[in-house]
Protein backbone atom coordinates (compact mmCIF):
# COMPACT_ATOMS: atom_id res chain seq x y z
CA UNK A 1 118.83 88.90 102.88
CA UNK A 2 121.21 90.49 100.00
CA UNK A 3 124.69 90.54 100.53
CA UNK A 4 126.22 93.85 101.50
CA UNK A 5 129.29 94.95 99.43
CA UNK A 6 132.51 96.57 101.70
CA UNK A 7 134.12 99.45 99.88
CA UNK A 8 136.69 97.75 99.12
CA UNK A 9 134.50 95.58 97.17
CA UNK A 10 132.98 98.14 95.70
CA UNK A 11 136.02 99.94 94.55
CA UNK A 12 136.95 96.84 92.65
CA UNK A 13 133.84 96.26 90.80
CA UNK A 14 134.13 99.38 89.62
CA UNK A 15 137.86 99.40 88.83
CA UNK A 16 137.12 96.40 86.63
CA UNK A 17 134.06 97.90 85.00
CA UNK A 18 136.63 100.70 84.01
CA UNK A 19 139.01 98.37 82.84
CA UNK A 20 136.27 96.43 80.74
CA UNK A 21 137.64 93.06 82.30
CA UNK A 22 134.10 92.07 83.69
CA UNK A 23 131.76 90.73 81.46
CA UNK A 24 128.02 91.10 81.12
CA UNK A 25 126.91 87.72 82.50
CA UNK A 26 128.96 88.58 85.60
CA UNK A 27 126.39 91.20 86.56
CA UNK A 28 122.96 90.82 87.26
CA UNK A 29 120.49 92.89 87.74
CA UNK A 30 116.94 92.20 88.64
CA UNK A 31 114.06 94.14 86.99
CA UNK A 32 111.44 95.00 89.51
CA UNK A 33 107.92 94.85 88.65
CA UNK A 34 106.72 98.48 88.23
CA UNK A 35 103.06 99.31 88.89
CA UNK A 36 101.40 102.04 87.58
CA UNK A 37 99.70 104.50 89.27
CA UNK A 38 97.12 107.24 87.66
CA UNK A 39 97.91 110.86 89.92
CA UNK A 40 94.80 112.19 88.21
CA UNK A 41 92.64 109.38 90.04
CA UNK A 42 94.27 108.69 93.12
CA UNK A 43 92.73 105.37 95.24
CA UNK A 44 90.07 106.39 97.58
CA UNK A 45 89.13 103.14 99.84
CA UNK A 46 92.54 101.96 101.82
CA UNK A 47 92.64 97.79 101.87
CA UNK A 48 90.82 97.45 104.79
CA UNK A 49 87.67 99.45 103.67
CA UNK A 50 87.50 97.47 100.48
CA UNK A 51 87.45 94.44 103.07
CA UNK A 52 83.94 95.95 104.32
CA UNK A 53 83.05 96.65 100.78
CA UNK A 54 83.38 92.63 99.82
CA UNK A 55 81.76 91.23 103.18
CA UNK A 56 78.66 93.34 102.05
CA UNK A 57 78.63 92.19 98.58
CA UNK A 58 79.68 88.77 99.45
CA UNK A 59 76.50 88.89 101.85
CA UNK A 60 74.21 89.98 99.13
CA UNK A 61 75.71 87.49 96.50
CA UNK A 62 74.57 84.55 98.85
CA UNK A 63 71.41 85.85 99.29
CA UNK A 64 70.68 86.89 95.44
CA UNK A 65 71.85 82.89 94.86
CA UNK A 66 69.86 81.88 97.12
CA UNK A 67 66.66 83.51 95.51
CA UNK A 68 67.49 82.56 91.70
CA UNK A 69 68.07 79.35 92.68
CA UNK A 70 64.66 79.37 93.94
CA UNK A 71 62.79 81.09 91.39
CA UNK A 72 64.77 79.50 88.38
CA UNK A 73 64.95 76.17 90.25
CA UNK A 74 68.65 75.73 89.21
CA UNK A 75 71.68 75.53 90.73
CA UNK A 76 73.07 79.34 90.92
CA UNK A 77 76.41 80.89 92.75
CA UNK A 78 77.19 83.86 93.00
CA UNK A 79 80.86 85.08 94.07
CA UNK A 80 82.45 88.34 94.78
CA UNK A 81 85.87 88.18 92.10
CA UNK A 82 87.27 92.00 92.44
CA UNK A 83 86.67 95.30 93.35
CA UNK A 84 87.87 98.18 91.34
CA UNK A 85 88.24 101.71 91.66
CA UNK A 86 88.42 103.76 87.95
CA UNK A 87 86.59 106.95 86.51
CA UNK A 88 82.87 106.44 85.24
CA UNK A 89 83.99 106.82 81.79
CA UNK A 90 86.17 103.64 81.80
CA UNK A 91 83.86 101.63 82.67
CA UNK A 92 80.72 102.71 80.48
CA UNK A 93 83.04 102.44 77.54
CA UNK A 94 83.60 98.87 78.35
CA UNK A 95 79.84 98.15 78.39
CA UNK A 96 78.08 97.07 75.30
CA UNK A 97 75.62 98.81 73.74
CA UNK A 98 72.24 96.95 74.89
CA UNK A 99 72.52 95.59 78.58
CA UNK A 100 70.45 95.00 81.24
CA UNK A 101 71.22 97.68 83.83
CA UNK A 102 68.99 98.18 87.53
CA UNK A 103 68.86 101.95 88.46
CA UNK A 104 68.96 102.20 92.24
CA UNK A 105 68.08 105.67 94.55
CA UNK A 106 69.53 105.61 97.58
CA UNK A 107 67.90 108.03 99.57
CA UNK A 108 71.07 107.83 102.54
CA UNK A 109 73.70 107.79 99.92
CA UNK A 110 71.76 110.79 98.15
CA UNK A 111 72.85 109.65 95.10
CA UNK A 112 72.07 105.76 92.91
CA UNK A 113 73.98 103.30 92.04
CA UNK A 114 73.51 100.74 88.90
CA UNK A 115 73.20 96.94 88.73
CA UNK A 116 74.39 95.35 85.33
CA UNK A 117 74.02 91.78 84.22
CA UNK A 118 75.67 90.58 81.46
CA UNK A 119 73.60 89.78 78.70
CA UNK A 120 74.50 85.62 78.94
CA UNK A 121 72.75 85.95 82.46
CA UNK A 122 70.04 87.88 81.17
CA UNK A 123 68.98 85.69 78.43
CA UNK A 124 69.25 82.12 80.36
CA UNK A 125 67.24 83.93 83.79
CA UNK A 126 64.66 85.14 81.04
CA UNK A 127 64.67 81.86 79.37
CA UNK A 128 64.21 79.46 81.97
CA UNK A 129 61.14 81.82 83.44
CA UNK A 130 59.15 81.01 80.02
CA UNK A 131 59.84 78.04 80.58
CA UNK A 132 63.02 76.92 78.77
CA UNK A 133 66.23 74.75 79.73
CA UNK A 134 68.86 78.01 79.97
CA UNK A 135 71.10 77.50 77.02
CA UNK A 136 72.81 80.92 77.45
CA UNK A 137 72.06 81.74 73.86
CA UNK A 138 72.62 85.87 73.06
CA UNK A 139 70.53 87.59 70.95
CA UNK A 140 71.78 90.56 69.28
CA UNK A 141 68.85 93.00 69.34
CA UNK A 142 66.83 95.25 71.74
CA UNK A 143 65.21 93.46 75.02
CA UNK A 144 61.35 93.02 74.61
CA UNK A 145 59.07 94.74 76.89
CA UNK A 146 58.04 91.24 78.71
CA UNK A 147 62.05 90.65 79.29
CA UNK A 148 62.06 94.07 80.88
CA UNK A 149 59.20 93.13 83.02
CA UNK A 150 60.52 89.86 83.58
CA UNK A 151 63.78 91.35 84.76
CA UNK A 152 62.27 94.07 87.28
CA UNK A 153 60.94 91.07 89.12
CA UNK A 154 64.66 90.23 89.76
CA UNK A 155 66.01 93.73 90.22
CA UNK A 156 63.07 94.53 92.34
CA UNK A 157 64.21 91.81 95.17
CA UNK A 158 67.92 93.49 95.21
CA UNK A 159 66.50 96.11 97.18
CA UNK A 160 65.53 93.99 100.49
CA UNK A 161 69.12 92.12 99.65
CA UNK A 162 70.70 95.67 99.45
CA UNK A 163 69.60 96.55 102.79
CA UNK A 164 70.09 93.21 104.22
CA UNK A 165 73.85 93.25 103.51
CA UNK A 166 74.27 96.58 104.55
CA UNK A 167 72.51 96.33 107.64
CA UNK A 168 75.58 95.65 109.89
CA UNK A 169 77.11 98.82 108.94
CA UNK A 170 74.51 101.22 107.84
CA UNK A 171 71.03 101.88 107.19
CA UNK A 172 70.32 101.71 103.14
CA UNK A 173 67.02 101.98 101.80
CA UNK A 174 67.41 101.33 97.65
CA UNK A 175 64.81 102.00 95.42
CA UNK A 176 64.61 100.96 92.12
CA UNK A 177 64.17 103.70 89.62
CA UNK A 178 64.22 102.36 86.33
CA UNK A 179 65.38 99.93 83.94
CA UNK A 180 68.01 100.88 81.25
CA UNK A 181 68.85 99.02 78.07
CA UNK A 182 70.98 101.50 76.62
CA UNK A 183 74.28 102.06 78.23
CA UNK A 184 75.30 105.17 75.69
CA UNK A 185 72.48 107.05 76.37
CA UNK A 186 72.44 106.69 80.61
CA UNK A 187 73.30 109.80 82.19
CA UNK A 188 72.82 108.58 85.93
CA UNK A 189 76.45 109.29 86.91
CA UNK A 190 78.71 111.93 85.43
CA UNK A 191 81.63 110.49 83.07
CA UNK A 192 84.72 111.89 85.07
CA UNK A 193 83.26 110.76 88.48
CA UNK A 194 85.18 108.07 90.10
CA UNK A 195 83.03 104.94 91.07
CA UNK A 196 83.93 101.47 92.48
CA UNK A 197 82.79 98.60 91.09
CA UNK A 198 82.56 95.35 92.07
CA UNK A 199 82.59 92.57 89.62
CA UNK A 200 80.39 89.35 90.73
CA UNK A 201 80.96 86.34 89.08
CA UNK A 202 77.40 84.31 87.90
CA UNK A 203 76.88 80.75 86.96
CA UNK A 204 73.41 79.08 85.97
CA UNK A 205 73.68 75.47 85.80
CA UNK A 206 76.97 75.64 83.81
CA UNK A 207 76.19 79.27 82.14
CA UNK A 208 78.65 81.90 83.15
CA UNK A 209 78.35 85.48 83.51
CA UNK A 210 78.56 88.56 85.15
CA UNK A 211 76.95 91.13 87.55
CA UNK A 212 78.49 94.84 88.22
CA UNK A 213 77.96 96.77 90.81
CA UNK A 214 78.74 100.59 90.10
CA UNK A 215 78.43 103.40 93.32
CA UNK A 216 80.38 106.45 93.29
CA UNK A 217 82.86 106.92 95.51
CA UNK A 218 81.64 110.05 96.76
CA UNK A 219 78.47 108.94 98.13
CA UNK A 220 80.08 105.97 99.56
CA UNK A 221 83.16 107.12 101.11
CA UNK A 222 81.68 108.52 104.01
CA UNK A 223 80.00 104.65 104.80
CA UNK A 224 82.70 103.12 104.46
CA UNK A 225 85.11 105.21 106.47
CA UNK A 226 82.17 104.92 108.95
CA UNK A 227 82.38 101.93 109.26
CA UNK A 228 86.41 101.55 109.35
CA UNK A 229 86.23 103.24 112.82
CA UNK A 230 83.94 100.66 114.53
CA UNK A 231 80.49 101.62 112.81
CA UNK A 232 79.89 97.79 112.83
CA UNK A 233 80.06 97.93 116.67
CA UNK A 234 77.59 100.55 116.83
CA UNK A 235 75.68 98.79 114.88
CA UNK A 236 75.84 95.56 117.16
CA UNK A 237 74.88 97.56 119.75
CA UNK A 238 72.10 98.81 118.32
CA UNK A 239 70.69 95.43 117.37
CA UNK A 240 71.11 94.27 120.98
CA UNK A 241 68.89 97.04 122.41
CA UNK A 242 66.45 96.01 119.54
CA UNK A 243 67.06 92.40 121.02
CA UNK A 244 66.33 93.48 124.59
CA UNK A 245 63.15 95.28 123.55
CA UNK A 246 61.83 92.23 121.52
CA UNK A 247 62.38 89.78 124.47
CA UNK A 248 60.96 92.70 127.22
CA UNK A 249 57.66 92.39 124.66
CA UNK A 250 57.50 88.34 124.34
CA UNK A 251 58.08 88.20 128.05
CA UNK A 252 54.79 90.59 128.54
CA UNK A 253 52.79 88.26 126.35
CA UNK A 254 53.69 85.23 128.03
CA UNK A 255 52.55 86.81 131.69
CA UNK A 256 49.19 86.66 130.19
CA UNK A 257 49.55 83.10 129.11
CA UNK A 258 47.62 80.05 131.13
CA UNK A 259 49.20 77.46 132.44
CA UNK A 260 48.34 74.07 134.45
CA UNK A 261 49.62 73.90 138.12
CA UNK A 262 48.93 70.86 140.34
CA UNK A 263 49.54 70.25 143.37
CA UNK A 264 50.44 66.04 144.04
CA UNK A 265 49.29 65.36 147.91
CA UNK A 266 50.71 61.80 147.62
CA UNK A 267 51.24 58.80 144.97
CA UNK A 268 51.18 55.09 145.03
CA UNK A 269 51.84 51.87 142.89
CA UNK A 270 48.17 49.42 142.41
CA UNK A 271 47.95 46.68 140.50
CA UNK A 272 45.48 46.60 137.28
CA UNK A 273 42.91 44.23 139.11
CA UNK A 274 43.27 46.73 142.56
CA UNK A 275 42.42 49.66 140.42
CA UNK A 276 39.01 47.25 138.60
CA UNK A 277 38.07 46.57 142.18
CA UNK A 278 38.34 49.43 143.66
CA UNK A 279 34.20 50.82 145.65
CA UNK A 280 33.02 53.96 146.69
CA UNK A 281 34.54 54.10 150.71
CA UNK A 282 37.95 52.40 150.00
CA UNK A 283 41.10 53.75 151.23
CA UNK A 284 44.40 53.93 148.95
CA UNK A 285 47.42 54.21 151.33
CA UNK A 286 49.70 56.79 149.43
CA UNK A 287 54.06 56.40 150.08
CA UNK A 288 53.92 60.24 151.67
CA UNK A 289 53.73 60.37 155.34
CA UNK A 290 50.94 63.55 156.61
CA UNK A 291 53.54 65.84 157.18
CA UNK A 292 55.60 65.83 154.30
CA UNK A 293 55.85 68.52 151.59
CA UNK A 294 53.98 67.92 148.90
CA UNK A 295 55.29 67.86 144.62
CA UNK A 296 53.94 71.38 142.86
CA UNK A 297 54.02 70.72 139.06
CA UNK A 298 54.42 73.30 136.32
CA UNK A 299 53.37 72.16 132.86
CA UNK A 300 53.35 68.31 133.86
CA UNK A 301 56.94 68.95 135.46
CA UNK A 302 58.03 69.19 139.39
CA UNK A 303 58.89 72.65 140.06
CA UNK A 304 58.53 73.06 143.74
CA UNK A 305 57.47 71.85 147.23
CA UNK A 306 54.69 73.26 149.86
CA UNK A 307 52.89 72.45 152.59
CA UNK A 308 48.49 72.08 152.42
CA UNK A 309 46.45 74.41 154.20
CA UNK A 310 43.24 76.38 154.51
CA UNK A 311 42.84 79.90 155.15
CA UNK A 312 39.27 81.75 154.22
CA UNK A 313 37.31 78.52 153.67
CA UNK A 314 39.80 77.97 150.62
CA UNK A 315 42.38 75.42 149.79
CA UNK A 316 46.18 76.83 149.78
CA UNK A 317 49.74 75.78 149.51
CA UNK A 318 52.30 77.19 150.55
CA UNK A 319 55.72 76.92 149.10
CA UNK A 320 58.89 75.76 150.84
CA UNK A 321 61.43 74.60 148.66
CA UNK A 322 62.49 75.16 144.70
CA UNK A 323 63.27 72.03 142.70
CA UNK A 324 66.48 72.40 140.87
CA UNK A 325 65.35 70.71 137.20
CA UNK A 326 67.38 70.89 134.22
């Protein structure tokens, strides 16, 4: 905790200052680390709403790994490194000319949002497909229509992963739209719109690159404060009805399922050269006395006692006791 200067103190200081006795090394002052901030384009998501925008993009990074690795059969991560908040503008200008960018509909968000992949990511996903090692060489021209192609394939899966990661919070049905190449000539979003975007890191064997994510805020803001006040809970809750519906419909199929119940009257131990001699008339003397319950197994397992009987003609038991089995 600073020090706290009396008046006296004060008076002193300044007395001296006046008096030009003090010199400059005997007074320091500390220069405070200033952060801008733009008035124009004032932050929209507070820190806890950018929390729920990394859990759902850190969600659909594992999953998107998951599948490259797969597909590419090479090692693949995919992390979450920041998420920013600027005006459209700022961040086309920042784009290259030719990239790889996913146009996404989302009918809920009535609006799309756009995938980009750096053009190191591009080029080693495209070239181990045809059937190269992945070098992560860039090629300074136009993308081919079968690298296009080849690409939709992978765009094309971020829509189940999209709603996937979402799916806690919100229901988000993406649709791919089209492919772009051209980042100058893409008029998806307007240029002073404010978007978020959040930068994934990407590494292919030991190529490293990058995947955007850009949504305008507008569309998204209303999800996101949604889910701030306890959307996620709603969402739980939700799920467990859908739970308790799936296990009312399993439990309806398995009441039509057959099972083997026996009933044991009685049990004993013979020996191997008992059982060779036994004849047609011989008596085996079982360890159960007449009137003692009897073993009712379920499934080749003792579930429950009875009691023999007859009634109509037909064989019965009756049952007397449940068998507490683990």
């Amino acid at each position: 905790m600073s020090e706290i200067l009396t008046q006296n103190q004060i008076d002193q200081l300044l007395s001296e200052l006046l008096s030009g006795n003090t010199s400059e090394t005997d007074i320091s002052i500390k220069e405070k680390k200033i952060k801008t901030y733009d008035f124009k384009s004032p932050k929209k998501f507070s820190k806890d709403q950018l929390k729920v925008l990394r859990s759902v993009y850190e969600s659909f990074a594992r999953h998107l790994a998951a599948y490259l690795s797969g597909i590419l059969r090479s090692s693949c991560q995919i992390k979450v490194d920041t998420i920013e908040e600027m005006p459209y503008f700022e961040y086309n200008n920042a784009l290259p000319d030719l990239v790889m960018m996913g146009v996404f509909d989302v009918k809920q968000l009535d609006g799309s949002f756009i995938v980009e992949l750096s053009s190191q990511i591009t080029f080693t996903i495209v070239e181990i497909l045809l059937g190269g090692s992945g070098t992560g060489k860039v090629f300074e021209r136009e993308f081919t229509e079968i690298e296009i192609a080849l690409m939709r394939r992978i765009f094309k899966q971020m829509e189940k992963y999209t709603k996937d990661s979402w799916a806690n919070f919100a229901e988000m049905e993406a649709n791919l739209m089209r492919i772009e190449t051209n980042s100058r000539i893409m008029q998806t979003i307007s240029m002073e719109e404010s978007v978020v975007i959040i930068v994934m890191e990407v590494e292919i064997n030991s190529i490293k690159g990058t995947m955007n994510v850009c949504i305008p805020i507008i569309n998204l803001e209303p999800y996101v404060e949604k889910s701030n006040r306890g959307g996620n809970l709603n969402k739980r809750s939700g799920d467990i009805i859908k739970d308790n519906l799936s296990r009312e419909t399993v439990m309806a199929n398995l009441k039509d399922a057959y099972i083997d119940m026996v009933g044991i009257i009685g049990d004993t131990a013979l020996t191997l050269g008992e059982i060779i001699n036994l004849q047609v008339g011989d008596v085996i003397k079982l360890r159960q006395t007449v009137d003692s319950d009897i073993k009712i197994c379920i499934g080749g397992k003792p579930r429950f006692t009875g009691i023999p009987g007859i009634i109509r003609n037909k064989k019965h038991i009756k049952i007397t006791n449940v068998l507490n089995n683990n």
